[in-house]
C-alpha atoms as a PDB file:
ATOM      1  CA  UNK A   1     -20.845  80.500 -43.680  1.00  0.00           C
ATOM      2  CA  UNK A   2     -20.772  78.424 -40.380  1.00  0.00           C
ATOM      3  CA  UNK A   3     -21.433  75.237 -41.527  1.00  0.00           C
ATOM      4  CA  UNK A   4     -18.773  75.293 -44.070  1.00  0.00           C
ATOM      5  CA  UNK A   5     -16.964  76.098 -41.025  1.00  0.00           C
ATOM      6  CA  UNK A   6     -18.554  73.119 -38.968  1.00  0.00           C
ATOM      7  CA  UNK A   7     -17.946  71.177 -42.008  1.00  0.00           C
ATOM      8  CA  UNK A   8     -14.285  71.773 -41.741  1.00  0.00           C
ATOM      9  CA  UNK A   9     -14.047  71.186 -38.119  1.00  0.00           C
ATOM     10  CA  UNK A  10     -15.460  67.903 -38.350  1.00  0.00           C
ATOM     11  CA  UNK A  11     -13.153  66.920 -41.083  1.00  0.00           C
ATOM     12  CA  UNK A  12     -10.483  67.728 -39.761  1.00  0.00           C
ATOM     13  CA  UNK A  13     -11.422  65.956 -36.393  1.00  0.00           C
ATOM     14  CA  UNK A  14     -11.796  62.854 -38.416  1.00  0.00           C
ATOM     15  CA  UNK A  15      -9.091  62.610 -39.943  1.00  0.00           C
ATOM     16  CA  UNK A  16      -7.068  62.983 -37.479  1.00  0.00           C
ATOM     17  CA  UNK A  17      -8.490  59.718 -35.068  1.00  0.00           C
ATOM     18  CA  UNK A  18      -7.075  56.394 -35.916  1.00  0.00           C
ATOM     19  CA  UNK A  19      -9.667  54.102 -37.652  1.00  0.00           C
ATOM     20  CA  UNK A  20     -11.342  51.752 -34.696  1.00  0.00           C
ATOM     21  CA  UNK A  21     -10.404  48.624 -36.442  1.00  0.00           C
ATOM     22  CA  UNK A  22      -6.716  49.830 -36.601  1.00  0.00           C
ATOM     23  CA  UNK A  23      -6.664  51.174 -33.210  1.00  0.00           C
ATOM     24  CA  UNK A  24      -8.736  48.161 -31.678  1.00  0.00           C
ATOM     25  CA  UNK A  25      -5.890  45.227 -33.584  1.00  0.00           C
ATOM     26  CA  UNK A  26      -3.048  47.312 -31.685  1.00  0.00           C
ATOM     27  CA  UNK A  27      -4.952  46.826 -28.247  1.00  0.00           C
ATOM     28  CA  UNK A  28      -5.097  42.999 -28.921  1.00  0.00           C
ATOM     29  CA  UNK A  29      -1.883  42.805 -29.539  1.00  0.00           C
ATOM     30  CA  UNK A  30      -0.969  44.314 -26.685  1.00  0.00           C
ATOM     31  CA  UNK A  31      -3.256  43.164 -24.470  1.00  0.00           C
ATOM     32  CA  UNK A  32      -1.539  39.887 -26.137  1.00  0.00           C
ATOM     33  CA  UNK A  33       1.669  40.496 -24.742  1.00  0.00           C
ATOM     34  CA  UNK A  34       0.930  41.945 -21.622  1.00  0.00           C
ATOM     35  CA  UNK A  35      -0.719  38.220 -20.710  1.00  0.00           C
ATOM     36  CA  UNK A  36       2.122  36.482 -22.462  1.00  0.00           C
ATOM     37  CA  UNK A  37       4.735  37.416 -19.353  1.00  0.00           C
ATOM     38  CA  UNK A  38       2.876  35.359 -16.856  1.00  0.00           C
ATOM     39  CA  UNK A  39       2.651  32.879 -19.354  1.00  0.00           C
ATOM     40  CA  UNK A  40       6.256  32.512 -19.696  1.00  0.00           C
ATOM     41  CA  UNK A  41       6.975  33.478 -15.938  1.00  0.00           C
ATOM     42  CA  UNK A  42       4.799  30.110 -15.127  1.00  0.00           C
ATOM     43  CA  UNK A  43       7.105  27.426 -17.734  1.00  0.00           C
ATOM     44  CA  UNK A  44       8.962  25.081 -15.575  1.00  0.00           C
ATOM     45  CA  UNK A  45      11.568  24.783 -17.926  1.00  0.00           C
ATOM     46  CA  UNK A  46      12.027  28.372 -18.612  1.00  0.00           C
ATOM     47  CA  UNK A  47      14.976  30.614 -19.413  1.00  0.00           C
ATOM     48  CA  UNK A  48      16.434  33.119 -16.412  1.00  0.00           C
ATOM     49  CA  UNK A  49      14.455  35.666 -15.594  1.00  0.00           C
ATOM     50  CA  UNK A  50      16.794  38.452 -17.202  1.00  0.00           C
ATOM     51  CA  UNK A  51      16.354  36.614 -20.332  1.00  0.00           C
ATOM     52  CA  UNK A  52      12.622  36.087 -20.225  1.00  0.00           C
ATOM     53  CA  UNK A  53      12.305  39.632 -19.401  1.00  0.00           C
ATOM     54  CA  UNK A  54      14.372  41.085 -22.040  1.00  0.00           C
ATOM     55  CA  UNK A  55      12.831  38.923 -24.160  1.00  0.00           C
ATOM     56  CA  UNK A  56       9.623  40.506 -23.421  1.00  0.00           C
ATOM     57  CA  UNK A  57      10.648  43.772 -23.203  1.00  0.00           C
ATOM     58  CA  UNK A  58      11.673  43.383 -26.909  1.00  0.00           C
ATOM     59  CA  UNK A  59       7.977  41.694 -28.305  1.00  0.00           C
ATOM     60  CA  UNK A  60       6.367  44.869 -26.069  1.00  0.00           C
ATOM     61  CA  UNK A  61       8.701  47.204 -28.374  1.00  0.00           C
ATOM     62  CA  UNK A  62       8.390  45.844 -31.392  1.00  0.00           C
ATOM     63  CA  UNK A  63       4.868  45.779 -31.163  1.00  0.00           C
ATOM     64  CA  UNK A  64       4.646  49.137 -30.458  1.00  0.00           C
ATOM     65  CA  UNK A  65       7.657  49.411 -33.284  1.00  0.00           C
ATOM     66  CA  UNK A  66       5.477  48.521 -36.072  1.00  0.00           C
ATOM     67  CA  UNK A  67       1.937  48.504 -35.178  1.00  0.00           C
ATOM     68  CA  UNK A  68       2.198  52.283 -33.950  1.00  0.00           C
ATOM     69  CA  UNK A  69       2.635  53.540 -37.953  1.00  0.00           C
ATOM     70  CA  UNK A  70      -0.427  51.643 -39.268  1.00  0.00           C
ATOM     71  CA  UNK A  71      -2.338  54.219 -36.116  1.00  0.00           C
END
C-alpha cells in the first residue's frame, strides 16, 4: 500500500522537473546574453544606446520566447 503510494509521489515529482540538459542549454543561453550587453556596450562603432538596448531586450525575449517550451 505505501509504496505504491511512494511510487506515485516520486513519479509524479519527476515528471514534473525539466530534464538537466534542457534546463542547463537555457542557462547558457542566457548567461549568453546577459554577457553579450557589455559586449556591445564596449564597440566603438556602435549603434545608440536606445537601439543597442532594444536590441537586447528583444534577443533576452526571444530567448526566453522559445527556449522556455522545450523546459
Amino acid at each position: 500500500g505505501s509504496s505504491a503510494s511512494s511510487d506515485l509521489v516520486s513519479t509524479t515529482q519527476a515528471q514534473t522537473q525539466p530534464p538537466a540538459l534542457r534546463l542547463a542549454l537555457f542557462n547558457i543561453a542566457e548567461a549568453w546574453i546577459f554577457a553579450f550587453l557589455p559586449l556591445m556596450l564596449t564597440d566603438k562603432k556602435r549603434l545608440p544606446l536606445p537601439v543597442v538596448f532594444f536590441t537586447w531586450i528583444g534577443g533576452l525575449g526571444l530567448t526566453n520566447a522559445f527556449l522556455s517550451p522545450y523546459l
